[in-house]
PDB file of N, CA and C in Angstrom:
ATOM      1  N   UNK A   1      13.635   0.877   2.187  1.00  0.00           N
ATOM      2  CA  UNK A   1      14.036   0.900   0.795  1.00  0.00           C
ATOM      3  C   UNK A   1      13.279   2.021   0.092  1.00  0.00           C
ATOM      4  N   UNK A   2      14.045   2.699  -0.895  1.00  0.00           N
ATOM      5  CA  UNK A   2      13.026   3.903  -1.456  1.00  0.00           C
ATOM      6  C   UNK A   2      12.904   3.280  -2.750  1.00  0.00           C
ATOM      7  N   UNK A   3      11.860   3.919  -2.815  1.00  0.00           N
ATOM      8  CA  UNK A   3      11.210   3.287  -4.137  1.00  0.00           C
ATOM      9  C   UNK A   3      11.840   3.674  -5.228  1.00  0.00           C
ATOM     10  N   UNK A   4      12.562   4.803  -5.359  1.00  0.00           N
ATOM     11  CA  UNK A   4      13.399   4.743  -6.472  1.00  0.00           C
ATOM     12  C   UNK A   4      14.597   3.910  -6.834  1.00  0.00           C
ATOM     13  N   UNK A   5      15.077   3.335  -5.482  1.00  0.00           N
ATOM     14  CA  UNK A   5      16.155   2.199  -5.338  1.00  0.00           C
ATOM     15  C   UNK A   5      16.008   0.541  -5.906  1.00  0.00           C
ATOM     16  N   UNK A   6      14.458   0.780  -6.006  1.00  0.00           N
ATOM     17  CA  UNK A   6      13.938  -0.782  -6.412  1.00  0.00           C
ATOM     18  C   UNK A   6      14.578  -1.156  -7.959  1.00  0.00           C
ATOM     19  N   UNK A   7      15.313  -2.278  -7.704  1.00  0.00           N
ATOM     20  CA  UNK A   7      15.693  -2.607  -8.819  1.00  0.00           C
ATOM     21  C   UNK A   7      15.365  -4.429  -9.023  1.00  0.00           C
ATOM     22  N   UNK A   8      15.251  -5.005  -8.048  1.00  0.00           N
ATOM     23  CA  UNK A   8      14.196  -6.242  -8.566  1.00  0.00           C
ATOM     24  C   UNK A   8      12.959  -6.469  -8.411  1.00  0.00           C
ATOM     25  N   UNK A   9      12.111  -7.290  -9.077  1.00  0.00           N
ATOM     26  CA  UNK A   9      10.671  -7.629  -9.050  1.00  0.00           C
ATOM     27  C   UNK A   9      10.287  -8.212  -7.408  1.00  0.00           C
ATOM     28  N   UNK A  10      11.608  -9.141  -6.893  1.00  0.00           N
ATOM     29  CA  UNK A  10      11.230  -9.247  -5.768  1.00  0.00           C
ATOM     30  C   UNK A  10      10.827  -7.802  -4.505  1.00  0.00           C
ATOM     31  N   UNK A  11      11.789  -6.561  -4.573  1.00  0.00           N
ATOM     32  CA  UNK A  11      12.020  -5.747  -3.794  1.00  0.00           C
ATOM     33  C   UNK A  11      10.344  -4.975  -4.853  1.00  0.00           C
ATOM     34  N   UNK A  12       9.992  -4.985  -5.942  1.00  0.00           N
ATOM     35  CA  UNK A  12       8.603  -4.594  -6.165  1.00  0.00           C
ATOM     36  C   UNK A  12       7.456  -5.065  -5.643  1.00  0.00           C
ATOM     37  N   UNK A  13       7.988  -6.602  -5.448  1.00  0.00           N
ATOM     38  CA  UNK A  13       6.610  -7.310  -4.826  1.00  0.00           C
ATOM     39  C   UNK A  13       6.506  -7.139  -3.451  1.00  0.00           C
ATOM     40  N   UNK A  14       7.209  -7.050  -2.732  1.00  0.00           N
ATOM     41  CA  UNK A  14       7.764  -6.292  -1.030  1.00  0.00           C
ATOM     42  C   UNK A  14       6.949  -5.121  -0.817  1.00  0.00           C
ATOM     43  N   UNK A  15       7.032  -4.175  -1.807  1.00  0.00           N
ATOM     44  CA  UNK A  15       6.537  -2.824  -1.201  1.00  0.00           C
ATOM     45  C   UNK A  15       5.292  -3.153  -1.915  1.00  0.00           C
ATOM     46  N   UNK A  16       4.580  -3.874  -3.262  1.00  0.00           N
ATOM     47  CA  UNK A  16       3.460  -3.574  -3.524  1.00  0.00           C
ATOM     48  C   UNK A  16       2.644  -4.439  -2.626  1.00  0.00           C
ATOM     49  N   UNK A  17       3.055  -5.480  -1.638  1.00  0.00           N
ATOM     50  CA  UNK A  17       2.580  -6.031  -0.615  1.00  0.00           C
ATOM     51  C   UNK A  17       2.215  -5.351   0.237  1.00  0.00           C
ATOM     52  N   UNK A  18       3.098  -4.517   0.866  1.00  0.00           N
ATOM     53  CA  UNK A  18       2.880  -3.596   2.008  1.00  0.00           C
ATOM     54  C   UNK A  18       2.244  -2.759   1.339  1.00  0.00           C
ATOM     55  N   UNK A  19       2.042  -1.750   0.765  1.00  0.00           N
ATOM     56  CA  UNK A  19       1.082  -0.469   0.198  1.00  0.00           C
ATOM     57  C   UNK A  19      -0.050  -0.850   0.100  1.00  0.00           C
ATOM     58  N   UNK A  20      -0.789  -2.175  -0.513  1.00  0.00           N
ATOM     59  CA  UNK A  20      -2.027  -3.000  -0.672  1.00  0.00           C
ATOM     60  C   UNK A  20      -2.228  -3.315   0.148  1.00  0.00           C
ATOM     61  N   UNK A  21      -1.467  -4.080   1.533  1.00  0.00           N
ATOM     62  CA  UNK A  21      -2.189  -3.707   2.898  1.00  0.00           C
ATOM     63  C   UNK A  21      -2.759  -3.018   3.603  1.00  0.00           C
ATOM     64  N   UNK A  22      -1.781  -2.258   3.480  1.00  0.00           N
ATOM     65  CA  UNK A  22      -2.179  -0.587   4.079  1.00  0.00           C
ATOM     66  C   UNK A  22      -2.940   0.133   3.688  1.00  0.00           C
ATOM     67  N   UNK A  23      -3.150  -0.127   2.164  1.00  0.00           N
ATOM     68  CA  UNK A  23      -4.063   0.677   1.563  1.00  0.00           C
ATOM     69  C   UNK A  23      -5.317  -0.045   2.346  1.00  0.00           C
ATOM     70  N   UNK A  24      -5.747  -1.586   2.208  1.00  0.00           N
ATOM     71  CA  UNK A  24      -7.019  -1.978   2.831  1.00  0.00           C
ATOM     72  C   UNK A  24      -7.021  -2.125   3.896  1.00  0.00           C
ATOM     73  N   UNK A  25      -6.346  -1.040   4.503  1.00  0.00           N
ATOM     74  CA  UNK A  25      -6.311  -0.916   6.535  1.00  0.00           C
ATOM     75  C   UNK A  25      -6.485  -2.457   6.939  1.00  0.00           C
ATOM     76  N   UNK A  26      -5.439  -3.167   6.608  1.00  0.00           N
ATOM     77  CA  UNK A  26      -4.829  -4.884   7.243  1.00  0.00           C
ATOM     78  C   UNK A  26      -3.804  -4.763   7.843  1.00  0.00           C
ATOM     79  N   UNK A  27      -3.934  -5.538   8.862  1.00  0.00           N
ATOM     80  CA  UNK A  27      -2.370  -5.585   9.696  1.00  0.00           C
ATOM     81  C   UNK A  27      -1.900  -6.839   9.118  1.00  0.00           C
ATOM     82  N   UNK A  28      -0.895  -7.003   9.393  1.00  0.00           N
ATOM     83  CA  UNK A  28       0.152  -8.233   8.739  1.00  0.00           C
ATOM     84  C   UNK A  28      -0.816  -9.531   8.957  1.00  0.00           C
ATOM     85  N   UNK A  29      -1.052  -9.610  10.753  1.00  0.00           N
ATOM     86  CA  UNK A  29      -1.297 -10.670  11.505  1.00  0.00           C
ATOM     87  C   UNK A  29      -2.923 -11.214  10.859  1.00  0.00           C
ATOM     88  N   UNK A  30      -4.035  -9.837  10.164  1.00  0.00           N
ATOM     89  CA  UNK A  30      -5.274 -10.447   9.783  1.00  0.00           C
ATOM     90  C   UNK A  30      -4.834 -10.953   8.395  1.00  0.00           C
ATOM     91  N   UNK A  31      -3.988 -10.720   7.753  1.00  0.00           N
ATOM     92  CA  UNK A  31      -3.567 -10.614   5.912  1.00  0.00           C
ATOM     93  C   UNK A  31      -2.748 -12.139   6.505  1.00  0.00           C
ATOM     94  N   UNK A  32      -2.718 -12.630   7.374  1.00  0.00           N
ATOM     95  CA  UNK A  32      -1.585 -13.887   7.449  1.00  0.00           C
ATOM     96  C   UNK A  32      -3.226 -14.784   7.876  1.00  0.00           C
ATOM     97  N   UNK A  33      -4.049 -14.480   8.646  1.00  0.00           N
ATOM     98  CA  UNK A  33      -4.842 -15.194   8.870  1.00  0.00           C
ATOM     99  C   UNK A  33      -5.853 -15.591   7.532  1.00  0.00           C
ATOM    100  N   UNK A  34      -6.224 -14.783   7.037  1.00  0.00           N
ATOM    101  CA  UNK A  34      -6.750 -14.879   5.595  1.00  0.00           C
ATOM    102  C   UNK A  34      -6.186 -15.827   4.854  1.00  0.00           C
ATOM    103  N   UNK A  35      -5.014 -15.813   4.275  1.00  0.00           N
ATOM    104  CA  UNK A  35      -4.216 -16.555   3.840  1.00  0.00           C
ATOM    105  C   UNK A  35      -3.770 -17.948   4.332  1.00  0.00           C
ATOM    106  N   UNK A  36      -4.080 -18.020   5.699  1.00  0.00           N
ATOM    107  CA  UNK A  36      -3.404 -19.525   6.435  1.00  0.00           C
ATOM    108  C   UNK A  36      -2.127 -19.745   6.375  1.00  0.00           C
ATOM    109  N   UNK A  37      -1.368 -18.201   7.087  1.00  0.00           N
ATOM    110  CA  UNK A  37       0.238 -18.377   7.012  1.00  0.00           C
ATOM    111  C   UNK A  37       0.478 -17.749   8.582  1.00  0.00           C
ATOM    112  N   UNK A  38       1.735 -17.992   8.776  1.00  0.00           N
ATOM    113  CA  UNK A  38       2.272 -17.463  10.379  1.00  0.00           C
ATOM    114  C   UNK A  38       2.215 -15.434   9.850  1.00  0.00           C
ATOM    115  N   UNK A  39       2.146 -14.964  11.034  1.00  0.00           N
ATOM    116  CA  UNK A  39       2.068 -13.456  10.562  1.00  0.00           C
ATOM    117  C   UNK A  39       3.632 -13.017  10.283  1.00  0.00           C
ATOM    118  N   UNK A  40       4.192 -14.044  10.739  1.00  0.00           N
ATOM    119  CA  UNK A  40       6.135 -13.357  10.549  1.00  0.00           C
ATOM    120  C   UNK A  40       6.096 -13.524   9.274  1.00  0.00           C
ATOM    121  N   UNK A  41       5.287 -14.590   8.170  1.00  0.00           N
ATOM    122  CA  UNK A  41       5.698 -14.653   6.961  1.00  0.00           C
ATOM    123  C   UNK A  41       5.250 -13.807   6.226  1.00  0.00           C
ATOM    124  N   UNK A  42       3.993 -12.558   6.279  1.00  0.00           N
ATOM    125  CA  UNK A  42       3.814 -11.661   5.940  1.00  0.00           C
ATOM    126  C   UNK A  42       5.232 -10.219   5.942  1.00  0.00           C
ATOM    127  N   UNK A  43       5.841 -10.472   7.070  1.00  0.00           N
ATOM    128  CA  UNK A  43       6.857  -9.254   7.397  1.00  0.00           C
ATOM    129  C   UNK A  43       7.860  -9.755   6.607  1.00  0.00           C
ATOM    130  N   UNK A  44       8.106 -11.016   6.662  1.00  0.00           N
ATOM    131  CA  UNK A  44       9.261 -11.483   5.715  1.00  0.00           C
ATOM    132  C   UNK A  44       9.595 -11.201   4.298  1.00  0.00           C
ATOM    133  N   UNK A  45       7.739 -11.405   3.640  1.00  0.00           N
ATOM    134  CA  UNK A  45       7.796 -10.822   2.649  1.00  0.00           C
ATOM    135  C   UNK A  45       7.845  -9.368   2.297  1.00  0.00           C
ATOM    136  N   UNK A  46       7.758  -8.469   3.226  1.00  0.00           N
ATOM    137  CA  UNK A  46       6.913  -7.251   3.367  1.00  0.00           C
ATOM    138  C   UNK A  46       8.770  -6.506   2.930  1.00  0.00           C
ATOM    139  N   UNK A  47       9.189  -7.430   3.729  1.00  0.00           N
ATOM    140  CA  UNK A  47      10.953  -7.010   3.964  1.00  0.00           C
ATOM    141  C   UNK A  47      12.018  -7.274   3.131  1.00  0.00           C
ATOM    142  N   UNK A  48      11.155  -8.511   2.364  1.00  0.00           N
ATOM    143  CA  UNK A  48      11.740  -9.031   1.027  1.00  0.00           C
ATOM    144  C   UNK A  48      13.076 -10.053   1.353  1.00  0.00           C
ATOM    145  N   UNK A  49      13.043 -10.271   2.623  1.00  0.00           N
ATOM    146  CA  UNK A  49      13.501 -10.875   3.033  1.00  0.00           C
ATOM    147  C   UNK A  49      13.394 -13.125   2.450  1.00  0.00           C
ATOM    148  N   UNK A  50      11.893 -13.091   2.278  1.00  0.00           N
ATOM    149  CA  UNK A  50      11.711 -14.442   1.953  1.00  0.00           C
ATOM    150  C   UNK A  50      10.607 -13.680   0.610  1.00  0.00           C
ATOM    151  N   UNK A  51      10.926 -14.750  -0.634  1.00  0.00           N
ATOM    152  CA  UNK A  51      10.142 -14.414  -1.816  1.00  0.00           C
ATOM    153  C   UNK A  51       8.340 -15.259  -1.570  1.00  0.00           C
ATOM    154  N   UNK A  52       7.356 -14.750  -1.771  1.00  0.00           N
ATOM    155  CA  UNK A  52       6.252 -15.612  -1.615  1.00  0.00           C
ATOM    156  C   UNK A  52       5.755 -16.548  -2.735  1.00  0.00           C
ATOM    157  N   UNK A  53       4.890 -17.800  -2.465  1.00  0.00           N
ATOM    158  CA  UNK A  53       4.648 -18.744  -3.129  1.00  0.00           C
ATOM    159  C   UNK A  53       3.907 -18.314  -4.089  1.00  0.00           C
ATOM    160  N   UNK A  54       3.736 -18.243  -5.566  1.00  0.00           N
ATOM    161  CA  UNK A  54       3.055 -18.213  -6.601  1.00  0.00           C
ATOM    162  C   UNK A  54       1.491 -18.622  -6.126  1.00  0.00           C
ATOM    163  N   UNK A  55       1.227 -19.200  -5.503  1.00  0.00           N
ATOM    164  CA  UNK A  55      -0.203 -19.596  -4.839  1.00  0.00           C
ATOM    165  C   UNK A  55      -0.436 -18.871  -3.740  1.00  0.00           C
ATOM    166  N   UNK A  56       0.409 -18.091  -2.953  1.00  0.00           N
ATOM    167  CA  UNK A  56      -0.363 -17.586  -2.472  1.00  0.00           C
ATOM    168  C   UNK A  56      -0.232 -16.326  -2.503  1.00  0.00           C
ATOM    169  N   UNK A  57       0.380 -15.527  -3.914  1.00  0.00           N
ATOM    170  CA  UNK A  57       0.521 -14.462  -4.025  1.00  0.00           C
ATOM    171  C   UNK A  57      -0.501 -14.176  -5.284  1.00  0.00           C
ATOM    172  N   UNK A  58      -1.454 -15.256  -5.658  1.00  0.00           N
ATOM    173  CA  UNK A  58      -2.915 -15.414  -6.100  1.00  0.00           C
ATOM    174  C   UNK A  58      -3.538 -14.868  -5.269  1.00  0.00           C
ATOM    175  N   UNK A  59      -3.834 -15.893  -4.021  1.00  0.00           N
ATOM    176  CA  UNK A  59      -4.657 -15.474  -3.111  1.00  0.00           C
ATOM    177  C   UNK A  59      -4.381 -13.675  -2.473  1.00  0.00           C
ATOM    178  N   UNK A  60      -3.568 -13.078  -2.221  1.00  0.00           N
ATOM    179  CA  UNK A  60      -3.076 -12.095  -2.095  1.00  0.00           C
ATOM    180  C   UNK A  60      -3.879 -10.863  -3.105  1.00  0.00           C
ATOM    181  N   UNK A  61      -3.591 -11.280  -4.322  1.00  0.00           N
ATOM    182  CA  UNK A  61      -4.448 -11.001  -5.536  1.00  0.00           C
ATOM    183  C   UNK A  61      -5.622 -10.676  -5.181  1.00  0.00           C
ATOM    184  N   UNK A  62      -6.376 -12.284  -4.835  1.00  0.00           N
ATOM    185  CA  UNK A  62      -7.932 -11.878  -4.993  1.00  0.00           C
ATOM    186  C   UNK A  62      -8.549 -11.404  -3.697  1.00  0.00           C
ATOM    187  N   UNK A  63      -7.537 -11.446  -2.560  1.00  0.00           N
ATOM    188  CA  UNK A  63      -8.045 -10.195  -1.360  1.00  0.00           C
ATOM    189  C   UNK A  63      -7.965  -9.381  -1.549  1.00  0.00           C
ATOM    190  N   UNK A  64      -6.959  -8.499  -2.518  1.00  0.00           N
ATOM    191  CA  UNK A  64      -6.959  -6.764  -2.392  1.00  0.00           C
ATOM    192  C   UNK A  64      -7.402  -6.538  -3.764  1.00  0.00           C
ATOM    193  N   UNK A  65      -8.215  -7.623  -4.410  1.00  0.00           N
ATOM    194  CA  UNK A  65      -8.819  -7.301  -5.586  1.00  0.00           C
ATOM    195  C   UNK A  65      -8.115  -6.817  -6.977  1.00  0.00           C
ATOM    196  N   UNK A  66      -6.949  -7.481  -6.905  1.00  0.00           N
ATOM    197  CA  UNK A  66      -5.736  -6.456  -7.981  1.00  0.00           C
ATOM    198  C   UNK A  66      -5.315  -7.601  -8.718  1.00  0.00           C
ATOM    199  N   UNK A  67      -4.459  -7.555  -9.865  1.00  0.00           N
ATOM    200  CA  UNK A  67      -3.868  -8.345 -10.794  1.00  0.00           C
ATOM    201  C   UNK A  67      -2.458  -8.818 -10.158  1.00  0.00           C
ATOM    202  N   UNK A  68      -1.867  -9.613 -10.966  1.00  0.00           N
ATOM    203  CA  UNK A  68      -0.910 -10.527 -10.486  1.00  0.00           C
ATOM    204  C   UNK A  68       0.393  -9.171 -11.101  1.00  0.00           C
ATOM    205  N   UNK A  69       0.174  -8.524 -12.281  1.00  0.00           N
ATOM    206  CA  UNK A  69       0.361  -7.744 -12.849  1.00  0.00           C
ATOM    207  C   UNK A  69       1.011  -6.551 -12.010  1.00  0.00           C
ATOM    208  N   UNK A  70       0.059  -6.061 -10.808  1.00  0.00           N
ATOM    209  CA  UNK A  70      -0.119  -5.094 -10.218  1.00  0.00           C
ATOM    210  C   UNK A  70       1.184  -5.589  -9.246  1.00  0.00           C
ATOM    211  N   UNK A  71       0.788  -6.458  -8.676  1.00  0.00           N
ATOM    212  CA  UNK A  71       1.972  -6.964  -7.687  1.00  0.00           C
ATOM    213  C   UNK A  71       3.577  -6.688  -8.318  1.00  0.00           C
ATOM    214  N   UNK A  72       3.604  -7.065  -9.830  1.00  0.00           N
ATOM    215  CA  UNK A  72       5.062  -7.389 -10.303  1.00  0.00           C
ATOM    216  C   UNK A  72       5.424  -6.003 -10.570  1.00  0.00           C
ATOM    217  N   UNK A  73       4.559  -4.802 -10.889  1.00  0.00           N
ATOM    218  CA  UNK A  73       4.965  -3.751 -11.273  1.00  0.00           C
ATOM    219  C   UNK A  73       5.845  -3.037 -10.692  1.00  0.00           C
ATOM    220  N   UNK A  74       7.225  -2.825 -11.390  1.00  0.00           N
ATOM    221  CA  UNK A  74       8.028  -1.811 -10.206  1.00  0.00           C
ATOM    222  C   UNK A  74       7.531  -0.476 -10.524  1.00  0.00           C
ATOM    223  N   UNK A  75       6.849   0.094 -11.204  1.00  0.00           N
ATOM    224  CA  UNK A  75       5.733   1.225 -11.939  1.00  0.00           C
ATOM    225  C   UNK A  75       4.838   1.200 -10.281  1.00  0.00           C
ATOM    226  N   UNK A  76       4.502   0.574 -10.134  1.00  0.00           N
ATOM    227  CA  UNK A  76       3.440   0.223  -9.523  1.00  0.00           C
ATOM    228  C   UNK A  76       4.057   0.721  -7.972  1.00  0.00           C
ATOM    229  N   UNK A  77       4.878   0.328  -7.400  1.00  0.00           N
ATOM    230  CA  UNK A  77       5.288   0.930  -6.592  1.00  0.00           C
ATOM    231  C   UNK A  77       6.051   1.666  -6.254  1.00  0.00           C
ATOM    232  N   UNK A  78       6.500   2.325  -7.265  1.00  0.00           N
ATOM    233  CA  UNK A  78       7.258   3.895  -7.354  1.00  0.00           C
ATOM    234  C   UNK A  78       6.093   4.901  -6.893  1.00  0.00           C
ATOM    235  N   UNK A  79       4.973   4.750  -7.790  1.00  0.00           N
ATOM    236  CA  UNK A  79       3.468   5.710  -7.356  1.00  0.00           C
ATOM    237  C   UNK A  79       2.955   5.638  -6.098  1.00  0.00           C
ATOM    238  N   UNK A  80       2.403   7.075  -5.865  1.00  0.00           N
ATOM    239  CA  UNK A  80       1.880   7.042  -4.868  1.00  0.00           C
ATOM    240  C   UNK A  80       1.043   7.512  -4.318  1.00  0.00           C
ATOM    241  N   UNK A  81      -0.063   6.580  -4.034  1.00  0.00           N
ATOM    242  CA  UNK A  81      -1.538   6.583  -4.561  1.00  0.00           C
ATOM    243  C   UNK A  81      -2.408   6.832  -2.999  1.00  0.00           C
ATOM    244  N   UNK A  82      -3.347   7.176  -3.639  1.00  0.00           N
ATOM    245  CA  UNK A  82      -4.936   7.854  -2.519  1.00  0.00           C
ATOM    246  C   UNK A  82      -5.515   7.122  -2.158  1.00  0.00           C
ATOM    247  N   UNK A  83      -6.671   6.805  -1.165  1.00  0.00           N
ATOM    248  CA  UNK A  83      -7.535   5.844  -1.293  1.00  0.00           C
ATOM    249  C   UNK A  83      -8.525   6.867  -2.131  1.00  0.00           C
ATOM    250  N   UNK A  84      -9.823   6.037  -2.054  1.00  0.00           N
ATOM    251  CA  UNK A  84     -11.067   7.114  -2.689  1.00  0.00           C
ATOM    252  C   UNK A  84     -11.432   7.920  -1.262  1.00  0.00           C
ATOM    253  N   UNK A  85     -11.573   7.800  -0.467  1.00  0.00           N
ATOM    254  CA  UNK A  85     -11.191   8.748   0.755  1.00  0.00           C
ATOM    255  C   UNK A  85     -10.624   9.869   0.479  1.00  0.00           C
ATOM    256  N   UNK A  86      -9.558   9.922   0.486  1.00  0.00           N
ATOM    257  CA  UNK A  86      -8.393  10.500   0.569  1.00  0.00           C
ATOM    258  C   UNK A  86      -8.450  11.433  -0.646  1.00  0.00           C
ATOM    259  N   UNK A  87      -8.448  10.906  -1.891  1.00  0.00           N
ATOM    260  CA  UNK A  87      -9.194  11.749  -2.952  1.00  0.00           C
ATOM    261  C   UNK A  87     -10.746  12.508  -3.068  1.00  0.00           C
ATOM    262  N   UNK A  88     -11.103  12.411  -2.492  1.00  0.00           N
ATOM    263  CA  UNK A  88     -12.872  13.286  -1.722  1.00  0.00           C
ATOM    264  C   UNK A  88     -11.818  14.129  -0.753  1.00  0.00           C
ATOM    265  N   UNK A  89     -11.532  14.024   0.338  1.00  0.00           N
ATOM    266  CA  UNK A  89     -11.119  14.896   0.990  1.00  0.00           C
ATOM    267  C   UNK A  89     -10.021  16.640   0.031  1.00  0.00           C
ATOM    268  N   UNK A  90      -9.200  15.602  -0.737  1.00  0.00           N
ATOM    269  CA  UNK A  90      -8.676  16.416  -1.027  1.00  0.00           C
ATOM    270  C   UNK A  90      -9.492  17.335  -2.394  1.00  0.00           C
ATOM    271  N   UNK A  91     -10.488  16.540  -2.874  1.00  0.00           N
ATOM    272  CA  UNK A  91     -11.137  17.517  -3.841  1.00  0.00           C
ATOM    273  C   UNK A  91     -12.186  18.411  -2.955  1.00  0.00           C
ATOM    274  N   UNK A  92     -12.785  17.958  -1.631  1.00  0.00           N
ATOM    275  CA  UNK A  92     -13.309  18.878  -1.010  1.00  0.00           C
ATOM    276  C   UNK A  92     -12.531  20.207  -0.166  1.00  0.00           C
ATOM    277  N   UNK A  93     -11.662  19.693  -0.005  1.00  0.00           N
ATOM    278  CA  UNK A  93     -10.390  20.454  -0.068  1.00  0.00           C
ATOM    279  C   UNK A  93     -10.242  21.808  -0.667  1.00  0.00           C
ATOM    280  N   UNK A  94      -9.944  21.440  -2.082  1.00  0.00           N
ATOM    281  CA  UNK A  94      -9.693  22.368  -3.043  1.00  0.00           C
ATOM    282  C   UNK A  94     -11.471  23.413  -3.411  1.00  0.00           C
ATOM    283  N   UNK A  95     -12.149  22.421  -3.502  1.00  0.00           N
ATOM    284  CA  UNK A  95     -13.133  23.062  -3.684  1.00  0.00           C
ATOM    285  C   UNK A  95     -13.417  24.268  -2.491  1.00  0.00           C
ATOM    286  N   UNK A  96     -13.112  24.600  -1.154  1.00  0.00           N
ATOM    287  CA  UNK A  96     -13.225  24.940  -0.091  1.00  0.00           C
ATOM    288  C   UNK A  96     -12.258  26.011  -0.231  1.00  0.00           C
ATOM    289  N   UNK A  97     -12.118  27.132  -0.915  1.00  0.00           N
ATOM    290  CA  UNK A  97     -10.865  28.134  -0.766  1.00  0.00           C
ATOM    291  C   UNK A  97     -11.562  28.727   0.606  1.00  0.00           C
ATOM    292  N   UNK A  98     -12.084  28.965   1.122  1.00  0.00           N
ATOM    293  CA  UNK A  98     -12.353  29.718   2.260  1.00  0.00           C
ATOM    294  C   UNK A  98     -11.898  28.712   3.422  1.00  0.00           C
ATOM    295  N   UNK A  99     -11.511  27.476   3.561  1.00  0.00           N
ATOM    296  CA  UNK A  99     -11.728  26.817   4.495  1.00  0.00           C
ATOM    297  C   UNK A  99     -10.571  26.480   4.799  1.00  0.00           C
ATOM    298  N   UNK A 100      -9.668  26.275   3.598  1.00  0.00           N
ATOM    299  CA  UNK A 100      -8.075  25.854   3.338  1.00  0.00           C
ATOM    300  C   UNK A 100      -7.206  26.218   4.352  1.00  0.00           C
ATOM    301  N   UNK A 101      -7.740  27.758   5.156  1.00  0.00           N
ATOM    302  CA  UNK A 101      -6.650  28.236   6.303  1.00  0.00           C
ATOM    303  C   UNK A 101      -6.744  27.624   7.501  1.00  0.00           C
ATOM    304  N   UNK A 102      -8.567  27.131   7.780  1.00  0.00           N
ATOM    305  CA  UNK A 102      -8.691  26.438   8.804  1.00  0.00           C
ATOM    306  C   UNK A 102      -8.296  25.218   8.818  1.00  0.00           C
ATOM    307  N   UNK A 103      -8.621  24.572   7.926  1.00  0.00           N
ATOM    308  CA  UNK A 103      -7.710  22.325   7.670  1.00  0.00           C
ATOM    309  C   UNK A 103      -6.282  23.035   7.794  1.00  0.00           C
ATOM    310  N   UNK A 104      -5.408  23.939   7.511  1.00  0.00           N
ATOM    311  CA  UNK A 104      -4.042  24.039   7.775  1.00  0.00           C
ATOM    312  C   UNK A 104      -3.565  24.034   9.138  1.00  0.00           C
ATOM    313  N   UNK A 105      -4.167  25.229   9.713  1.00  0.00           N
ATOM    314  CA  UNK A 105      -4.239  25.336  11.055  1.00  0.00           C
ATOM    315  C   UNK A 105      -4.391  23.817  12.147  1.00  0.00           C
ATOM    316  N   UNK A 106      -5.675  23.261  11.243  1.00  0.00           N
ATOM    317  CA  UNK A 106      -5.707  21.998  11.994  1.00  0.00           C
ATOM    318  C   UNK A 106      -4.735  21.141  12.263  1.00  0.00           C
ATOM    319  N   UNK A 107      -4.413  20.811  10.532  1.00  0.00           N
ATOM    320  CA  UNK A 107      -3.707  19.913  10.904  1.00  0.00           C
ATOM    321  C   UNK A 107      -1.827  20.089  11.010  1.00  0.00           C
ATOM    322  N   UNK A 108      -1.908  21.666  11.669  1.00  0.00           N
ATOM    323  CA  UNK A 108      -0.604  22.189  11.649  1.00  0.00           C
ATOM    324  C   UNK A 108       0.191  22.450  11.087  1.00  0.00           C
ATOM    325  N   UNK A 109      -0.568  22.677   9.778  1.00  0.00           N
ATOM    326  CA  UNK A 109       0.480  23.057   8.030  1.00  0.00           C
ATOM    327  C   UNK A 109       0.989  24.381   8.388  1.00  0.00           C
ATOM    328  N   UNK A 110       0.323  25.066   9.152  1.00  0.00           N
ATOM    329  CA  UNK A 110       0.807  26.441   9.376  1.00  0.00           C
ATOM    330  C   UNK A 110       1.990  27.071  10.041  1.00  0.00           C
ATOM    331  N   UNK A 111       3.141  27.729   9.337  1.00  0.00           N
ATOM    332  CA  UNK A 111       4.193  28.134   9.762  1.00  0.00           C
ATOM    333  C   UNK A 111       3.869  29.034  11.574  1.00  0.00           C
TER     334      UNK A 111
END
């Protein structure tokens, strides 16, 4: 689903599920163990396939440290966001004009 296609809160809460996983490097199966659910019911939701329980889309909440808010936002998962990692790299990055040809090279940006 692309995120510009999202047109219900359920298909928002789907992808802001999956992105908040991923963002805290969780696989379905540890984010189902946390919770005390089968790991298919993580993909279900992930797929938007099954809507999740108000209780345990709390708990969901207070593992990836975010608002209930954050979850419902279709704002929220249109964006597309860094870790703090990921933002250091790329400001060391920029800061690095001499270096920029070599990280290209690396990581094969180079025509």
């Amino acid at each position: 689903m692309n995120h510009a296609e999202l047109t219900t809160v359920k298909e928002a809460v789907a992808q802001n599920l999956l992105f908040y996983r991923k963002r805290n490097r969780m696989t379905q199966r540890e984010l189902a163990e946390k919770l005390g659910v089968k790991h298919n019911s993580i993909s279900s939701w992930e797929n938007g396939i099954n809507s999740i329980d108000i209780e345990i889309l709390s708990k969901i909440c207070d593992i990836f440290n975010i608002s209930i808010n954050d979850m419902f936002s279709k704002e929220q998962a249109e964006k597309e966001y860094y870790t703090e990692h990921e933002q250091s790299l790329v400001k060391k990055y920029r800061a690095k004009i001499e270096m920029q040809h070599a990280v290209d090279v690396l990581l094969d940006l180079v025509n």
